[in-house]
N, C-alpha and C. Protein backbone atom coordinates (compact mmCIF):
# COMPACT_ATOMS: atom_id res chain seq x y z
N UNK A 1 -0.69 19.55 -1.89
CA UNK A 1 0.17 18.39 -1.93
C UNK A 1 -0.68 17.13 -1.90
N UNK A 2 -0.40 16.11 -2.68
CA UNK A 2 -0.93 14.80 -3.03
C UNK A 2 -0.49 14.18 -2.14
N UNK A 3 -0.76 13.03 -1.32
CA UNK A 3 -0.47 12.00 -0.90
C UNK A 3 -0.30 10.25 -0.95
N UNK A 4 0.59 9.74 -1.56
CA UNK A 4 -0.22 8.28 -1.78
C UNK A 4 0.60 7.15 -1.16
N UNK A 5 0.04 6.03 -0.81
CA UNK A 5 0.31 4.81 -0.25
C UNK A 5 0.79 4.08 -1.08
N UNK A 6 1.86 3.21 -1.03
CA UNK A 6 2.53 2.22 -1.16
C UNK A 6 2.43 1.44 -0.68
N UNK A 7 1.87 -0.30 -1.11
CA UNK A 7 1.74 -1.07 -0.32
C UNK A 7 2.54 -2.31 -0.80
N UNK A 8 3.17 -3.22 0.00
CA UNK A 8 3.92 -4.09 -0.77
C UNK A 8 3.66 -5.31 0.38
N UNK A 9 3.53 -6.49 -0.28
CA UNK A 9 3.04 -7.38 -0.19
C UNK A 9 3.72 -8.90 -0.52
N UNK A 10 4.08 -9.95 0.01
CA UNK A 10 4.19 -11.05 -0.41
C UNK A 10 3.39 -12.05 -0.34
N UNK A 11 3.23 -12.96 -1.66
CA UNK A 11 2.41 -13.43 -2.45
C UNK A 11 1.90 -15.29 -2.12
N UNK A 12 1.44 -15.65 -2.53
CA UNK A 12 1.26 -17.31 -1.88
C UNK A 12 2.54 -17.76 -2.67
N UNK A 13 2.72 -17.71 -3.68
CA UNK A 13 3.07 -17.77 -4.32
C UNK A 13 5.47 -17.45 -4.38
N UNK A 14 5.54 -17.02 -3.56
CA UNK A 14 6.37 -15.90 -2.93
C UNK A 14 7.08 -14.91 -3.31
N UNK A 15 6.17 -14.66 -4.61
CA UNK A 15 6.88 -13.06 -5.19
C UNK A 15 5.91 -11.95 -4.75
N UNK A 16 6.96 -10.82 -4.96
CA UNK A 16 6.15 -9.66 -4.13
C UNK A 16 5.27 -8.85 -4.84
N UNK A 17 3.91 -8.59 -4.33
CA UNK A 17 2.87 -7.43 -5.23
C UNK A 17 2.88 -6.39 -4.62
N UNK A 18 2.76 -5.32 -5.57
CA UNK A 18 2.07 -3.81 -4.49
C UNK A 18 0.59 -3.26 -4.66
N UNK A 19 0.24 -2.75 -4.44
CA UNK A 19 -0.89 -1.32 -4.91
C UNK A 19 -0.85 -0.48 -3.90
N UNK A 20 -1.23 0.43 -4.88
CA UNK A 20 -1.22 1.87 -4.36
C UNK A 20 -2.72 2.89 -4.14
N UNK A 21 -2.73 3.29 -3.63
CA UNK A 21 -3.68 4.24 -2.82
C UNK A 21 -3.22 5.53 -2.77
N UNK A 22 -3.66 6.49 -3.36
CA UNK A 22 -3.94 7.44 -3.72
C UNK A 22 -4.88 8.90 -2.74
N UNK A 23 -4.52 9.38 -2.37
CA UNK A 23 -5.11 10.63 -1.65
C UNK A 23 -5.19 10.11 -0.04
N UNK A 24 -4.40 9.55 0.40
CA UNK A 24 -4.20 9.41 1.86
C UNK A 24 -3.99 10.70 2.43
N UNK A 25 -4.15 10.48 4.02
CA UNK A 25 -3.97 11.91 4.60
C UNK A 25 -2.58 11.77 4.76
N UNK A 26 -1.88 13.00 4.99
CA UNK A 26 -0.36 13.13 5.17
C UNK A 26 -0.42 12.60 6.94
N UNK A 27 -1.07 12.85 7.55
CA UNK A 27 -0.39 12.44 8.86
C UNK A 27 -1.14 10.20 9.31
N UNK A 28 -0.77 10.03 8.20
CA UNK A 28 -1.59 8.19 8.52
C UNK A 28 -0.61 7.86 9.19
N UNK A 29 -0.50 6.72 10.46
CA UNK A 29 0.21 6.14 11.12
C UNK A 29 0.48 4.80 11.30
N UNK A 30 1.79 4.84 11.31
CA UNK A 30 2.16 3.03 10.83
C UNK A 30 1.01 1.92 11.72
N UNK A 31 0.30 2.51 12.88
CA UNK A 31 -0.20 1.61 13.34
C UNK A 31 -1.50 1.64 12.13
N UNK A 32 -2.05 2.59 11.42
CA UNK A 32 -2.88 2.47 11.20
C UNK A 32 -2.46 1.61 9.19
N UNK A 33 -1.58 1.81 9.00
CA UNK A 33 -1.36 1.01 7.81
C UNK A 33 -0.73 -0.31 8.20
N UNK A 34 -0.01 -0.91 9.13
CA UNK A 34 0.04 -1.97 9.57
C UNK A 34 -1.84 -2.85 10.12
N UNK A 35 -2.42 -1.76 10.51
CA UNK A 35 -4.10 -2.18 10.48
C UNK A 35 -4.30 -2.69 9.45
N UNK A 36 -4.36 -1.74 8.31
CA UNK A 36 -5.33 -1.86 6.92
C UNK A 36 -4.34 -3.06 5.99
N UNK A 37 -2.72 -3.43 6.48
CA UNK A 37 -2.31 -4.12 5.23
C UNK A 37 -2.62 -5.66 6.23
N UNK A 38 -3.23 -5.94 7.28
CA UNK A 38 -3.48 -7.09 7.91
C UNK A 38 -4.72 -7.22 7.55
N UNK A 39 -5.65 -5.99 7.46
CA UNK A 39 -7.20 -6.37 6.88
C UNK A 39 -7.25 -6.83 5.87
N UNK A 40 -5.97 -6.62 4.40
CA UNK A 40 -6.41 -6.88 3.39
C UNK A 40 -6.09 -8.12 3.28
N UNK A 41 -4.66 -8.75 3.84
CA UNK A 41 -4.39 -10.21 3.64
C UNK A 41 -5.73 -11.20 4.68
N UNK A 42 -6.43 -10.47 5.77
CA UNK A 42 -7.28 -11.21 6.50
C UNK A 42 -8.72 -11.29 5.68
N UNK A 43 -8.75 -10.65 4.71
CA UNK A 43 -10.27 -10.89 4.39
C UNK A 43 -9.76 -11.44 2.47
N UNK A 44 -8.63 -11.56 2.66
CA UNK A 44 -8.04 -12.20 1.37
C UNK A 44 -9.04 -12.10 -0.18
N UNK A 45 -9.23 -10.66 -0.31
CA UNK A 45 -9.78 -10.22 -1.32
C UNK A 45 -9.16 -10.01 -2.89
N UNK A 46 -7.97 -9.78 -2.55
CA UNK A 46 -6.83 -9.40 -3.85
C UNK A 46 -6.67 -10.49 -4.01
N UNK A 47 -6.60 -10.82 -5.49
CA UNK A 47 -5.63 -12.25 -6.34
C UNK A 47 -5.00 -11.23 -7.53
N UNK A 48 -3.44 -11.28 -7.53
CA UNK A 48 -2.59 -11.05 -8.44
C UNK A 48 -2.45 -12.53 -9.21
N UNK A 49 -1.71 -11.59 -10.04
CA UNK A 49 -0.88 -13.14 -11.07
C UNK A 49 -0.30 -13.60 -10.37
N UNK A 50 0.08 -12.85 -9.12
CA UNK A 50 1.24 -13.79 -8.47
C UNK A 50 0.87 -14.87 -7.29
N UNK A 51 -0.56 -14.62 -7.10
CA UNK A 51 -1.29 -14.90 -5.91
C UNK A 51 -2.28 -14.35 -4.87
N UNK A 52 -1.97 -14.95 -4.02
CA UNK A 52 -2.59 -14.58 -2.90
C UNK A 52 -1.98 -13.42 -2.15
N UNK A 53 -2.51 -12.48 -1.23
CA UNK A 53 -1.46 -12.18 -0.97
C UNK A 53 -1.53 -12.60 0.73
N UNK A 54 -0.04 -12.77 1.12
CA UNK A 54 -0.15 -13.69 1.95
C UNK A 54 0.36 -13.08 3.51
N UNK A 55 1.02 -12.22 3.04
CA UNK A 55 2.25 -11.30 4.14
C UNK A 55 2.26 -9.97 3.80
N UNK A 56 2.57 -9.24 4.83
CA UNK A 56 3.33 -7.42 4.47
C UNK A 56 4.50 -7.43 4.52
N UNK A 57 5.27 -6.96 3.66
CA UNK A 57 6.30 -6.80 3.18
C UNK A 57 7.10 -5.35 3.63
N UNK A 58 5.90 -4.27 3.26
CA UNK A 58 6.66 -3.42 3.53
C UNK A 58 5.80 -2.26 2.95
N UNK A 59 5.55 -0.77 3.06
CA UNK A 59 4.76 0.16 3.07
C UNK A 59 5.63 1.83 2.85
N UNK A 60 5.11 2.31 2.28
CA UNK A 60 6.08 3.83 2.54
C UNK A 60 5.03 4.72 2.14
N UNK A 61 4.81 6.12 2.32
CA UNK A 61 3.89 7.58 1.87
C UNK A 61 4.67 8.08 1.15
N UNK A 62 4.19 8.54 -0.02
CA UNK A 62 5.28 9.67 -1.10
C UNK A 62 4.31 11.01 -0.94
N UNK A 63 4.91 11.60 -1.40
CA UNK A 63 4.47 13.11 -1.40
C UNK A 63 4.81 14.06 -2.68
N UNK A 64 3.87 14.29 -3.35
CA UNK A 64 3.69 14.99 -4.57
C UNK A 64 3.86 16.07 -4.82
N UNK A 65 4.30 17.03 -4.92
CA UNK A 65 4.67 18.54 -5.13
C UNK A 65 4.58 19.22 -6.37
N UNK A 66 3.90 20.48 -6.60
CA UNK A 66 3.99 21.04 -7.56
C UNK A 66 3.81 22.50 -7.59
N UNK A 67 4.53 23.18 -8.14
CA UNK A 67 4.48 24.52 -8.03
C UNK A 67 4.26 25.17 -9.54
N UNK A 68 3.12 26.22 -9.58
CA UNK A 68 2.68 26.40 -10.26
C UNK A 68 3.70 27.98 -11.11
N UNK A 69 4.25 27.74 -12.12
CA UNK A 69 5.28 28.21 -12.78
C UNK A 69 4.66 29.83 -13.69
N UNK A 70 3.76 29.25 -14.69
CA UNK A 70 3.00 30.31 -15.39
C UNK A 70 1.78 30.90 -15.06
C-alpha cells in the first residue's frame, strides 16, 4: 500500500495551493504534519503563481490499493 500527503495551503495572495508528498509512512501524526506544514510556511521556500504561502489550510493521507488480478 502507497501512502501520500496532501497538503493545502493559503497563499499571500489568498487563494489556496497544495502539494503533495508521496510515500509517507501510514502511521504520520497530525502533530507531526502540523510540524512540517509550519516549517514550510516558516522557512518560506515555495512561491506558487499564487504566492507565498502564508497559512495551513488543511492536510489529509490517502491510501492507494491494488490488488494484483492476473
Amino acid at each position: 500500500m502507497d501512502f501520500t500527503l496532501y497538503l493545502s495551503f493559503i497563499t499571500s495572495s489568498g487563494k489556496k495551493s497544495s502539494m503533495t508528498i508521496p510515500g509517507v509512512r501510514s502511521d504520520i501524526t497530525k502533530d507531526e504534519v502540523s510540524d512540517l506544514m509550519n516549517l514550510i510556511i516558516e522557512k518560506n521556500i515555495f512561491l506558487s503563481d499564487k504566492g507565498f504561502l502564508v497559512s495551513a489550510h488543511g492536510a489529509k493521507v490517502t491510501e492507494k490499493r491494488s490488488t494484483e488480478l492476473v
